[in-house]
PDB file of N, CA and C in Angstrom:
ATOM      1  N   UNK A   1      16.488   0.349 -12.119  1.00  0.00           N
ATOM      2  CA  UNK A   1      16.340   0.555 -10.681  1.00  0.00           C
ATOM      3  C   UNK A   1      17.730   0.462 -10.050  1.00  0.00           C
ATOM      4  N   UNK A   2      17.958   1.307  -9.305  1.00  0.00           N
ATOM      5  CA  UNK A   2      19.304   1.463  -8.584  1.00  0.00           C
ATOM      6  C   UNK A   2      19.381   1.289  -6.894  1.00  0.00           C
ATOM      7  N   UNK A   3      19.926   0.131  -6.903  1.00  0.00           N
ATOM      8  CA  UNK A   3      19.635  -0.154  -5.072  1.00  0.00           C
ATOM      9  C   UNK A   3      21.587  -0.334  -4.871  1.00  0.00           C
ATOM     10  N   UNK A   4      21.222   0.452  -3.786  1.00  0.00           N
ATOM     11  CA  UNK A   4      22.648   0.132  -2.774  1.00  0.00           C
ATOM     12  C   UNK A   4      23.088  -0.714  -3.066  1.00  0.00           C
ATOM     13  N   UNK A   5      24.801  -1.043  -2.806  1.00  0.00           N
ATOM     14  CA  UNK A   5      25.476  -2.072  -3.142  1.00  0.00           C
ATOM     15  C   UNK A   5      25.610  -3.233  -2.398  1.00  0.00           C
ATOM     16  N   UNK A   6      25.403  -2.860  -1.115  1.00  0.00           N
ATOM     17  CA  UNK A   6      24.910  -3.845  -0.459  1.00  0.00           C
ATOM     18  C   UNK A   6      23.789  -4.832  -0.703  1.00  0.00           C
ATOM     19  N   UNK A   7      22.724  -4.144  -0.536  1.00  0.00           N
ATOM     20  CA  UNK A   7      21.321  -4.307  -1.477  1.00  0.00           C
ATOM     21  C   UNK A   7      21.617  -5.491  -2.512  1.00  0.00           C
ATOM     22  N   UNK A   8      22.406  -4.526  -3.537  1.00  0.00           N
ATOM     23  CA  UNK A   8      22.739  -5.442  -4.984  1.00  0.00           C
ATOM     24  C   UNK A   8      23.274  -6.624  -4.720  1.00  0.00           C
ATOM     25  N   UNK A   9      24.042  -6.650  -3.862  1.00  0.00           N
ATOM     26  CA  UNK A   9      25.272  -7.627  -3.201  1.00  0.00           C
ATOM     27  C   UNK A   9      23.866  -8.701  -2.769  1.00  0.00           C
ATOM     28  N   UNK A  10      23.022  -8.912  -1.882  1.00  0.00           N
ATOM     29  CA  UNK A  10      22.062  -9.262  -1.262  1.00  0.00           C
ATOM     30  C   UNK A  10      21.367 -10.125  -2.250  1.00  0.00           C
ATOM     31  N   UNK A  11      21.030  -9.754  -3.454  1.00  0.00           N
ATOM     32  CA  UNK A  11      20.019  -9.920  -4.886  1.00  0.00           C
ATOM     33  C   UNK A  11      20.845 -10.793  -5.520  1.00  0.00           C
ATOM     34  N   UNK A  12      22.103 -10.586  -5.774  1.00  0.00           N
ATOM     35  CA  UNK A  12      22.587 -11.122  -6.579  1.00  0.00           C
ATOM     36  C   UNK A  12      23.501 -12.355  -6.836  1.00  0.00           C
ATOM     37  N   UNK A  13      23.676 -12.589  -5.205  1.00  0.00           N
ATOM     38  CA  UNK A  13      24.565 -13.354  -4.547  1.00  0.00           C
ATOM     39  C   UNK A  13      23.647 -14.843  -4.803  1.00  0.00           C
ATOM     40  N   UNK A  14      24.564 -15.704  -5.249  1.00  0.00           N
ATOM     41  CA  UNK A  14      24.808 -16.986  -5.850  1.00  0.00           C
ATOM     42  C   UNK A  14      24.911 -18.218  -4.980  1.00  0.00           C
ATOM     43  N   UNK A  15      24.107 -18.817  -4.499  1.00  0.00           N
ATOM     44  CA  UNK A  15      24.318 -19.954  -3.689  1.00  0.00           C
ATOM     45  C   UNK A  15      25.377 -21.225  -4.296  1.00  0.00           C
ATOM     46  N   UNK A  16      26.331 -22.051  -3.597  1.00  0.00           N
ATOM     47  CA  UNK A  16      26.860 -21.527  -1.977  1.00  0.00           C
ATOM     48  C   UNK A  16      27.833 -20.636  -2.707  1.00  0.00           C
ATOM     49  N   UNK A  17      28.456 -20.564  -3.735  1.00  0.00           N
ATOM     50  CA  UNK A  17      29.953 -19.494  -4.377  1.00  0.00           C
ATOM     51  C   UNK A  17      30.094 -18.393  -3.851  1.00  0.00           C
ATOM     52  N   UNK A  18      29.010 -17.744  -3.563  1.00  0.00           N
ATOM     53  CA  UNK A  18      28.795 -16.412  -3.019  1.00  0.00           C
ATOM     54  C   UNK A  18      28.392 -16.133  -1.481  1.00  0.00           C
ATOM     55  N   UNK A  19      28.560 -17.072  -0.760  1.00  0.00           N
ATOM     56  CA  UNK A  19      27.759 -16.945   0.715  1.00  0.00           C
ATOM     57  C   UNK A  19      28.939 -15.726   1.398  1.00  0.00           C
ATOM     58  N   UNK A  20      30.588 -15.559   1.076  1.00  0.00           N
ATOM     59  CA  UNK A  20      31.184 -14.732   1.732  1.00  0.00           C
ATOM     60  C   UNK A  20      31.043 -13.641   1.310  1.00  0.00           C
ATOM     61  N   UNK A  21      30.783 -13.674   0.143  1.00  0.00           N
ATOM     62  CA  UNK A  21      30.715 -12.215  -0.228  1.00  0.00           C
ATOM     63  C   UNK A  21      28.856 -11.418   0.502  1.00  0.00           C
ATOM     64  N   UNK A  22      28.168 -12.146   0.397  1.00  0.00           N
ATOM     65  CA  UNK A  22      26.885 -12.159   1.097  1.00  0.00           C
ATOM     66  C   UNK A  22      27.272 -11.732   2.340  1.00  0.00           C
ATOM     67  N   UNK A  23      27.664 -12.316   3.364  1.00  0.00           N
ATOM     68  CA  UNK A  23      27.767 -12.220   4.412  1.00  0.00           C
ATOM     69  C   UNK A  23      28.922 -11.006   4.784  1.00  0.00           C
ATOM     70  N   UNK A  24      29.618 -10.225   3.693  1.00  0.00           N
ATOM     71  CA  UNK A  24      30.595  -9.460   4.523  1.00  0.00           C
ATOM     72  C   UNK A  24      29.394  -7.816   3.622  1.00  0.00           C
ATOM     73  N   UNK A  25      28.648  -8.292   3.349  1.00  0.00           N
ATOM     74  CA  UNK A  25      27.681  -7.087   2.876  1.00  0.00           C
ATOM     75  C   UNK A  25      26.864  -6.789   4.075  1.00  0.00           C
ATOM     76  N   UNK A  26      26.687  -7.533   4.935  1.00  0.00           N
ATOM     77  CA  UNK A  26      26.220  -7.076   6.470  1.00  0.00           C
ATOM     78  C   UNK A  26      27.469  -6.776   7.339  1.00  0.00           C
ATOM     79  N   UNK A  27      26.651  -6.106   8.125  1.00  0.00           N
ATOM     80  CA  UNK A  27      27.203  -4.983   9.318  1.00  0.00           C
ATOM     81  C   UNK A  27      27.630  -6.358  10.619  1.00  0.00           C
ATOM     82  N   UNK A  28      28.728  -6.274  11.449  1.00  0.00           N
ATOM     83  CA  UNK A  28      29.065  -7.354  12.067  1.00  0.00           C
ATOM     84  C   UNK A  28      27.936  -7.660  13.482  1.00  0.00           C
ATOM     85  N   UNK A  29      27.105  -6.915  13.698  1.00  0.00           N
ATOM     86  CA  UNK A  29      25.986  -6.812  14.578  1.00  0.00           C
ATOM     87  C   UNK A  29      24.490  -6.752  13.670  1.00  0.00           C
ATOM     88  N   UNK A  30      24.854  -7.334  12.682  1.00  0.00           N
ATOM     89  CA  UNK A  30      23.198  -7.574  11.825  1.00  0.00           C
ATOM     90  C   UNK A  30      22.533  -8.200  12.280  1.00  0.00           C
ATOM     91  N   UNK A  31      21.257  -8.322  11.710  1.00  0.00           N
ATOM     92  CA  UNK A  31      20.051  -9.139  12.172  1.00  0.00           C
ATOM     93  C   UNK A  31      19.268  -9.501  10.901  1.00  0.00           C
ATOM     94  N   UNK A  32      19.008 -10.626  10.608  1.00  0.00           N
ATOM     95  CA  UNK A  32      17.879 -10.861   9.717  1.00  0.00           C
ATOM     96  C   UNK A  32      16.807 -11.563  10.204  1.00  0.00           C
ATOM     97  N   UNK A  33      15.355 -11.135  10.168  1.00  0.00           N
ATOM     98  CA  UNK A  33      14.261 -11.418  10.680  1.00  0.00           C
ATOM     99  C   UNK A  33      13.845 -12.365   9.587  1.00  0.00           C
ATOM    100  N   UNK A  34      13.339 -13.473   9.319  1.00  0.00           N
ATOM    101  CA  UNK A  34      12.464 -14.347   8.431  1.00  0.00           C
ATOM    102  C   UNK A  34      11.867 -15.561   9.005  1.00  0.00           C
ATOM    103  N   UNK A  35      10.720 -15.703   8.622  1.00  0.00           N
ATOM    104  CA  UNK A  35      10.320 -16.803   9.048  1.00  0.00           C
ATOM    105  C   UNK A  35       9.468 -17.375  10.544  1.00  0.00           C
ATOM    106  N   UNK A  36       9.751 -15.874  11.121  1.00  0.00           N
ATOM    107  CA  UNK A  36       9.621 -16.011  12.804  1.00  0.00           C
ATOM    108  C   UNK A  36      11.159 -16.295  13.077  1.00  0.00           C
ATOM    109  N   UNK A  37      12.069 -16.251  12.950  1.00  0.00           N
ATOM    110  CA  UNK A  37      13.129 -16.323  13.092  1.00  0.00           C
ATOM    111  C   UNK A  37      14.761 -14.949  13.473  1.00  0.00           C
ATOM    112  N   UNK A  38      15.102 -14.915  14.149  1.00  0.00           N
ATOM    113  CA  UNK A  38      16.312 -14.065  13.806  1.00  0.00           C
ATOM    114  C   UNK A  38      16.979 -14.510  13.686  1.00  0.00           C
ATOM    115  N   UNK A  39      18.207 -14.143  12.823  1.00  0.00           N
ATOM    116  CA  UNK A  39      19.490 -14.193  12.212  1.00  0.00           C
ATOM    117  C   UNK A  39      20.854 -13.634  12.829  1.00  0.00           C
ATOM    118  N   UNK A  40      21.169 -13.728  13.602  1.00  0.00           N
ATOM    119  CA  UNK A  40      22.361 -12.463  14.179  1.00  0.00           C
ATOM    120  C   UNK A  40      23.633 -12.450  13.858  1.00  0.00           C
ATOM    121  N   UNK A  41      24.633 -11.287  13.341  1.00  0.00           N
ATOM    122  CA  UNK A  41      25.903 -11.534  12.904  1.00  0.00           C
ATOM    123  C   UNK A  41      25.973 -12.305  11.590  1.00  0.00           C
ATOM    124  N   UNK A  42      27.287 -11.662  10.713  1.00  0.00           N
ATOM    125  CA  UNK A  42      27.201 -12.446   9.691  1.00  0.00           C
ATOM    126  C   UNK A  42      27.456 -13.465   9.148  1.00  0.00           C
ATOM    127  N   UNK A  43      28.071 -14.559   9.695  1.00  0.00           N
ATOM    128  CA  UNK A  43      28.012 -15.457   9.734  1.00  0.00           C
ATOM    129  C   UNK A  43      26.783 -16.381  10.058  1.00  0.00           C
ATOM    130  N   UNK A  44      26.138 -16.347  11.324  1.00  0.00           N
ATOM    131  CA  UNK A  44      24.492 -17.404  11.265  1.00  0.00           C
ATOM    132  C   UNK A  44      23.696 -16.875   9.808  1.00  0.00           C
ATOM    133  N   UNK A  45      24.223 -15.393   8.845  1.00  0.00           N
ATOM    134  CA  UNK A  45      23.217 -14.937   8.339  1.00  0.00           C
ATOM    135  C   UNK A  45      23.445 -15.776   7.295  1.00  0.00           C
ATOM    136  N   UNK A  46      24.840 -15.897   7.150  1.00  0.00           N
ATOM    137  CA  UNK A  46      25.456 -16.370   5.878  1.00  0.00           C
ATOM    138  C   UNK A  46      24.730 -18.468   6.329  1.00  0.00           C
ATOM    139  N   UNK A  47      25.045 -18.520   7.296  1.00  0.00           N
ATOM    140  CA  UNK A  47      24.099 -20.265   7.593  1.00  0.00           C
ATOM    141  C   UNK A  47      22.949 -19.819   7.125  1.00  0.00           C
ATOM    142  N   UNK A  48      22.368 -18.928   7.649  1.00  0.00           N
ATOM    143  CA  UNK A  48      20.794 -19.014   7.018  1.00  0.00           C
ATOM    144  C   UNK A  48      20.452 -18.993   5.759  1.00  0.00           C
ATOM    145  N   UNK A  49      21.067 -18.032   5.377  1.00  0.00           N
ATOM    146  CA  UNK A  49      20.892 -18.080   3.575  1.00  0.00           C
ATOM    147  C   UNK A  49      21.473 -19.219   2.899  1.00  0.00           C
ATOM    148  N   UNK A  50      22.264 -20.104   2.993  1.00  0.00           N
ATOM    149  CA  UNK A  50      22.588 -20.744   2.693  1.00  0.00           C
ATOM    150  C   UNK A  50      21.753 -22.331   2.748  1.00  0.00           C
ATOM    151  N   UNK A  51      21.216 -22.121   3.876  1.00  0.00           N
ATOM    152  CA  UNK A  51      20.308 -23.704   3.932  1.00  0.00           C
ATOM    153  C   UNK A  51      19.069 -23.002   3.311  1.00  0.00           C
ATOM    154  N   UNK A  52      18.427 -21.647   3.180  1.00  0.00           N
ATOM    155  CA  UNK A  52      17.212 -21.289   2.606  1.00  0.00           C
ATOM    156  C   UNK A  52      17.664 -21.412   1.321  1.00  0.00           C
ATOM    157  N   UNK A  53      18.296 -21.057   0.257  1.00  0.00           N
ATOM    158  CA  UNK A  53      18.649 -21.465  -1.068  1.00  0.00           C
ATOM    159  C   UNK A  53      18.836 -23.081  -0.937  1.00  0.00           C
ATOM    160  N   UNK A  54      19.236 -23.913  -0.269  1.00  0.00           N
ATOM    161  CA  UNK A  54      19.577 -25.247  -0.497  1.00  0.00           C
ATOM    162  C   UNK A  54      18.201 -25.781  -0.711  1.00  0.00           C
ATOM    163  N   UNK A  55      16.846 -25.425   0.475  1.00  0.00           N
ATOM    164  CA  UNK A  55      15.823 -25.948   0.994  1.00  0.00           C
ATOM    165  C   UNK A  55      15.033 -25.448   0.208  1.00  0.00           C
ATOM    166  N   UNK A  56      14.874 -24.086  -0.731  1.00  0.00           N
ATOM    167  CA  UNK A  56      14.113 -23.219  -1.132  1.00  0.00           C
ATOM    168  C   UNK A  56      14.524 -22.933  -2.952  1.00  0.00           C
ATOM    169  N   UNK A  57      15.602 -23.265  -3.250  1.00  0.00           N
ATOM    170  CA  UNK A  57      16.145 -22.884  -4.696  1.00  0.00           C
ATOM    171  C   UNK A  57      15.403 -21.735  -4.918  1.00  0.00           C
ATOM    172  N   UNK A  58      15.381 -20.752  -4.507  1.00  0.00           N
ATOM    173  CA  UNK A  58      14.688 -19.702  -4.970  1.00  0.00           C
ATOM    174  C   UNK A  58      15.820 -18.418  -5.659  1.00  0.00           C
ATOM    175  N   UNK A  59      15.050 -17.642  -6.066  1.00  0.00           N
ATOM    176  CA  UNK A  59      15.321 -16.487  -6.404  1.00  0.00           C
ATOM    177  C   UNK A  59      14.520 -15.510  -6.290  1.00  0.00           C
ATOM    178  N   UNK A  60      14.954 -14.466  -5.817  1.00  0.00           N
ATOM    179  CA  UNK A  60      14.709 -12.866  -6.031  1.00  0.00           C
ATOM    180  C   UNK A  60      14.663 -11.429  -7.126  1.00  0.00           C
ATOM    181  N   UNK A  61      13.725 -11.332  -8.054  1.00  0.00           N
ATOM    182  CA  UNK A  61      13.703 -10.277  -8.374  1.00  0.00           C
ATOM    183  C   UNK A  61      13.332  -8.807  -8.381  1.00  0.00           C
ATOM    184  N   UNK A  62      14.081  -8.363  -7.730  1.00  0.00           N
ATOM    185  CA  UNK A  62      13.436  -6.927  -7.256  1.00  0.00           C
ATOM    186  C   UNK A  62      12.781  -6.237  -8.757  1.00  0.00           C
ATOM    187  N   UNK A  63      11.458  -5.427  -8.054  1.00  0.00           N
ATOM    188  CA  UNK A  63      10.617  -5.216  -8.865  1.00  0.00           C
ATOM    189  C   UNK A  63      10.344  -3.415  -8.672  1.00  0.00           C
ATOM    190  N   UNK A  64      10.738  -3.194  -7.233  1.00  0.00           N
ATOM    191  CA  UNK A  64      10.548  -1.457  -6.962  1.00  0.00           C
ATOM    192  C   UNK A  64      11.237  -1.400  -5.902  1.00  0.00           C
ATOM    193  N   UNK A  65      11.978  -0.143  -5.692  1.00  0.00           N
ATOM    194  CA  UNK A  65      12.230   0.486  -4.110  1.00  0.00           C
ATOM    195  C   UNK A  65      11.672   1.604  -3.734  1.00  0.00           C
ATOM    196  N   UNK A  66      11.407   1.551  -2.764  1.00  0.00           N
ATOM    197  CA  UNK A  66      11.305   2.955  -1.748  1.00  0.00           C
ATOM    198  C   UNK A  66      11.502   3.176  -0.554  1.00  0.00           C
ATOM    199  N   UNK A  67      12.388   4.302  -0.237  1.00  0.00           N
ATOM    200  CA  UNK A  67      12.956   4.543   1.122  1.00  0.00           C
ATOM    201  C   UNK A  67      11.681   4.816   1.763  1.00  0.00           C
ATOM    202  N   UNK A  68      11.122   4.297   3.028  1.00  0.00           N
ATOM    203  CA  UNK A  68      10.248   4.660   4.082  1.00  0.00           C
ATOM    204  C   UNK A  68      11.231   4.465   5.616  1.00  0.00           C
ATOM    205  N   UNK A  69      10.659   6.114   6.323  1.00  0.00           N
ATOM    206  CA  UNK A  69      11.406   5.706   7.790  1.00  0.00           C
ATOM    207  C   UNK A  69      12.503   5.308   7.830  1.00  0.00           C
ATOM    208  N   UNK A  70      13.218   5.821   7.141  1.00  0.00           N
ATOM    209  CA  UNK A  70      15.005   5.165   6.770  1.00  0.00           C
ATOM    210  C   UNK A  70      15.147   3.773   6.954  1.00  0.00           C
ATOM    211  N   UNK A  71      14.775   3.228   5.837  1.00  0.00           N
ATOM    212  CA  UNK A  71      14.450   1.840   5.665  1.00  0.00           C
ATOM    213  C   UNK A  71      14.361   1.924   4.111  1.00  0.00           C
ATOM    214  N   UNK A  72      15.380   1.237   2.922  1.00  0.00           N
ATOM    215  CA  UNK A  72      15.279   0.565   1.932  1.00  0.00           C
ATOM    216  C   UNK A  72      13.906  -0.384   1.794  1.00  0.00           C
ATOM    217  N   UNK A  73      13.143  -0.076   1.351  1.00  0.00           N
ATOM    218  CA  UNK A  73      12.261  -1.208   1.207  1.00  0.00           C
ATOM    219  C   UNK A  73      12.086  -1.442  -0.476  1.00  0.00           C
ATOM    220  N   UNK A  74      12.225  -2.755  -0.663  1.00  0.00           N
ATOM    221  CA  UNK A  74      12.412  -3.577  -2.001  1.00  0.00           C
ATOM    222  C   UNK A  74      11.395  -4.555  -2.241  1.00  0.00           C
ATOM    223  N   UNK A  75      11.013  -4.588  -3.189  1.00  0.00           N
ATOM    224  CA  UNK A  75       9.352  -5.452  -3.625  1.00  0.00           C
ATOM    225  C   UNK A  75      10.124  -6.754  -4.818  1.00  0.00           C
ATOM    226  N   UNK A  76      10.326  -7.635  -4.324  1.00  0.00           N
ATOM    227  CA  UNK A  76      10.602  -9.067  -5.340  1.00  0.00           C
ATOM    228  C   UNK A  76       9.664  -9.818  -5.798  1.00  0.00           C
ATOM    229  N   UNK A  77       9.995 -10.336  -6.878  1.00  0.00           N
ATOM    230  CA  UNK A  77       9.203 -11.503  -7.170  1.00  0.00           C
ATOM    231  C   UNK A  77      10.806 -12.750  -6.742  1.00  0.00           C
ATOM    232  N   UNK A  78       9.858 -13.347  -6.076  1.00  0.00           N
ATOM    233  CA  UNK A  78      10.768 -14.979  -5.675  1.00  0.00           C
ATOM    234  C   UNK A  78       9.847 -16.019  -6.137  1.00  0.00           C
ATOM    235  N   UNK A  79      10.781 -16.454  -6.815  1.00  0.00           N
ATOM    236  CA  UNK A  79      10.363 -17.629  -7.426  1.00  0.00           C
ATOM    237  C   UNK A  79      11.582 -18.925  -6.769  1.00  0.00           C
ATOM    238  N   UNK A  80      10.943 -20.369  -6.349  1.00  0.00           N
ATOM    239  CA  UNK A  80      11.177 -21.370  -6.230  1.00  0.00           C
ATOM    240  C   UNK A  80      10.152 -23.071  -5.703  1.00  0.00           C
ATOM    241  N   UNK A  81      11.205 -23.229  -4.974  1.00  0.00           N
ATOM    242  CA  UNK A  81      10.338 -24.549  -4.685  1.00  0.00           C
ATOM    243  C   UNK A  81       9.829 -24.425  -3.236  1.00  0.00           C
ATOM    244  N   UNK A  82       8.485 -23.782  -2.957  1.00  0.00           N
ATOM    245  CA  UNK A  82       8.100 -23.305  -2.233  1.00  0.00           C
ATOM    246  C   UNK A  82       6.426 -22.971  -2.316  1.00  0.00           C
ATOM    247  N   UNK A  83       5.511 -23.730  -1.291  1.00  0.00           N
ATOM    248  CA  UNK A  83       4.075 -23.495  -1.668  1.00  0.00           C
ATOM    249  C   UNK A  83       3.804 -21.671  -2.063  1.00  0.00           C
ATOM    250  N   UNK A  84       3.404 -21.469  -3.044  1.00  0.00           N
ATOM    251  CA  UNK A  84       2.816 -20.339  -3.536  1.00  0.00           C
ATOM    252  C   UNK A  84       4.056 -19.215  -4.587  1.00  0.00           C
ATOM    253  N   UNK A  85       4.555 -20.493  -4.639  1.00  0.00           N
ATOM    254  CA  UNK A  85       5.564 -19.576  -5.906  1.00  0.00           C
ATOM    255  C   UNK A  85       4.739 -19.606  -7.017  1.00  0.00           C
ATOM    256  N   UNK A  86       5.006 -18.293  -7.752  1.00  0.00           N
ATOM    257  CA  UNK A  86       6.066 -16.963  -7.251  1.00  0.00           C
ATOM    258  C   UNK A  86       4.928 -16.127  -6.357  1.00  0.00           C
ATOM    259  N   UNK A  87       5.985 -15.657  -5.615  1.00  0.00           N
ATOM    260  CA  UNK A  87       5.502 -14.661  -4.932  1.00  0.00           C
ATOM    261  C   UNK A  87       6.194 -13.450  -4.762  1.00  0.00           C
ATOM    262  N   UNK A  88       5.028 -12.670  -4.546  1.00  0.00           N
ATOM    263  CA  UNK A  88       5.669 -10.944  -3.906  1.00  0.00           C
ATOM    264  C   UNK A  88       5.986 -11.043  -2.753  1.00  0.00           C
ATOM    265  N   UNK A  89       7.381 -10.467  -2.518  1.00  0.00           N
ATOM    266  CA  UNK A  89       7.424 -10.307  -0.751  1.00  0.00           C
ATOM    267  C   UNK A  89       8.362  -9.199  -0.734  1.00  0.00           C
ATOM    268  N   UNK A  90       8.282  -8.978   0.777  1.00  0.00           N
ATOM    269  CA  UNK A  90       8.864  -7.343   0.669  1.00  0.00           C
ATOM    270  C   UNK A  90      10.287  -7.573   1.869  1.00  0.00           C
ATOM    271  N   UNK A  91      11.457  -6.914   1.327  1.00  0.00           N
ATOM    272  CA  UNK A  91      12.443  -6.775   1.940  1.00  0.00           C
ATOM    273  C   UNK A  91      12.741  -5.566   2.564  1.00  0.00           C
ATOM    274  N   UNK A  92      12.676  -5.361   4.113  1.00  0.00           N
ATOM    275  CA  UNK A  92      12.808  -4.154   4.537  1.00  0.00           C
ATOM    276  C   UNK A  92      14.378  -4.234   4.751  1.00  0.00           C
ATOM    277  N   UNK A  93      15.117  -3.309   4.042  1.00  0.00           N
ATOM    278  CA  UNK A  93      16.499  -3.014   4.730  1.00  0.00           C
ATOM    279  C   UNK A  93      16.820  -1.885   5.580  1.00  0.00           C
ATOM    280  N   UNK A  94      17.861  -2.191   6.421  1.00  0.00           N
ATOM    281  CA  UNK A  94      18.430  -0.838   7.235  1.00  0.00           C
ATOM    282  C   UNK A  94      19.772  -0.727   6.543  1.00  0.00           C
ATOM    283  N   UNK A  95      20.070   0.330   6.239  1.00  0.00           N
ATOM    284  CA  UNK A  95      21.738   0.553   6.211  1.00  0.00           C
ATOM    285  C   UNK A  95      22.809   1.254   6.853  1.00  0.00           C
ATOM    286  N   UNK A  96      24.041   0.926   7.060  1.00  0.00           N
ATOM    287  CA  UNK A  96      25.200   2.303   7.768  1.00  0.00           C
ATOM    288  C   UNK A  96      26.241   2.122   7.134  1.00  0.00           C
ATOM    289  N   UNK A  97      26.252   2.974   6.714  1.00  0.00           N
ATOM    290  CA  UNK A  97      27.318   2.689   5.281  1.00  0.00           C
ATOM    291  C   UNK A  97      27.531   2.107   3.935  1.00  0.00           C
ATOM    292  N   UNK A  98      28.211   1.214   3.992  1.00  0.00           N
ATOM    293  CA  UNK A  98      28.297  -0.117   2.910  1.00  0.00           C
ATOM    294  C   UNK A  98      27.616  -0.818   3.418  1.00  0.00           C
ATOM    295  N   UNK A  99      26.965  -1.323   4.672  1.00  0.00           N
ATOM    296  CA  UNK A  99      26.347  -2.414   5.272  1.00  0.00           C
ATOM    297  C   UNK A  99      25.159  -2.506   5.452  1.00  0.00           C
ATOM    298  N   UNK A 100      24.671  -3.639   5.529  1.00  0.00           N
ATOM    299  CA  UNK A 100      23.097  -3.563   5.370  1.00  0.00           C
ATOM    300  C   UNK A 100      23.084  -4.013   7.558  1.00  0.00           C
ATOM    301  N   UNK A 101      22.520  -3.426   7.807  1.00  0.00           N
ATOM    302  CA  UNK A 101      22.287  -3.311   9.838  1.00  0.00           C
ATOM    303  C   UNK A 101      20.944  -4.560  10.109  1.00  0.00           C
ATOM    304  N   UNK A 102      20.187  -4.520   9.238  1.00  0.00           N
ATOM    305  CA  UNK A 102      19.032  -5.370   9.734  1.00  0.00           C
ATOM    306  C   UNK A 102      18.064  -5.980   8.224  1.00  0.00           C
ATOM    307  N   UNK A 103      17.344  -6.733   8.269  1.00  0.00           N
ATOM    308  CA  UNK A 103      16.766  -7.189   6.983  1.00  0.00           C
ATOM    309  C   UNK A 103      15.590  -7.811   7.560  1.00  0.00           C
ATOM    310  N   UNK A 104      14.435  -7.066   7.376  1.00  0.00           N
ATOM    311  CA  UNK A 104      13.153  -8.093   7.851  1.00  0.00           C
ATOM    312  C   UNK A 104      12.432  -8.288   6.237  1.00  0.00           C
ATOM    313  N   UNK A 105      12.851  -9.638   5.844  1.00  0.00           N
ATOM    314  CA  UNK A 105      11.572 -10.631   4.986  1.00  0.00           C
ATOM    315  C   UNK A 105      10.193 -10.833   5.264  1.00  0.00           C
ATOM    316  N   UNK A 106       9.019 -10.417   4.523  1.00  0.00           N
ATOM    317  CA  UNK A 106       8.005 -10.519   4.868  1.00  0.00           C
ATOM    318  C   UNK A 106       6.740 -10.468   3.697  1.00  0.00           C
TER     319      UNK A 106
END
């Protein structure tokens, strides 16, 4: 399966060693939706991910993509310490360019 590098960047990124490289894979006006929550800019995104791996030890394995409505959408299995692991959940991405523009978890 071949996902954007951003994308890849997103999946593969390593709590905390990797939070800059995470965070310069978003667009400087991003948004990440999770939780009931937004995320804005990359930096709070890079706080967020960072206390959700601390709080969550999880991981992500993407399992399928498909572009819908110009939207990356990616199907994981996440596994951690979290009621109902593992679970499927779906990552909607936006992209412009190298950058990922928005990310709703769900």
């Amino acid at each position: 399966m071949q996902l954007p590098r951003p994308i890849q960047t997103y999946f593969t990124a390593r709590a905390p060693q990797d939070g800059d490289a995470l965070a310069a894979a978003f667009a400087p006006d991003a948004i990440v939706y999770d939780e009931g929550h937004d995320h804005r800019g990359p930096q709070a995104i890079r706080a967020w991910w960072l206390a959700a791996k601390a709080k969550y030890r999880h991981h992500a394995q993407p399992i399928d993509v498909t572009d819908t409505a110009g939207k990356t959408v990616v199907r994981a299995t996440v596994t951690g310490d979290f009621p109902g692991s593992p679970a499927v959940l779906t990552f909607t991405f936006g992209l412009a360019g190298d950058h990922i523009t928005d990310l709703e978890i769900g």
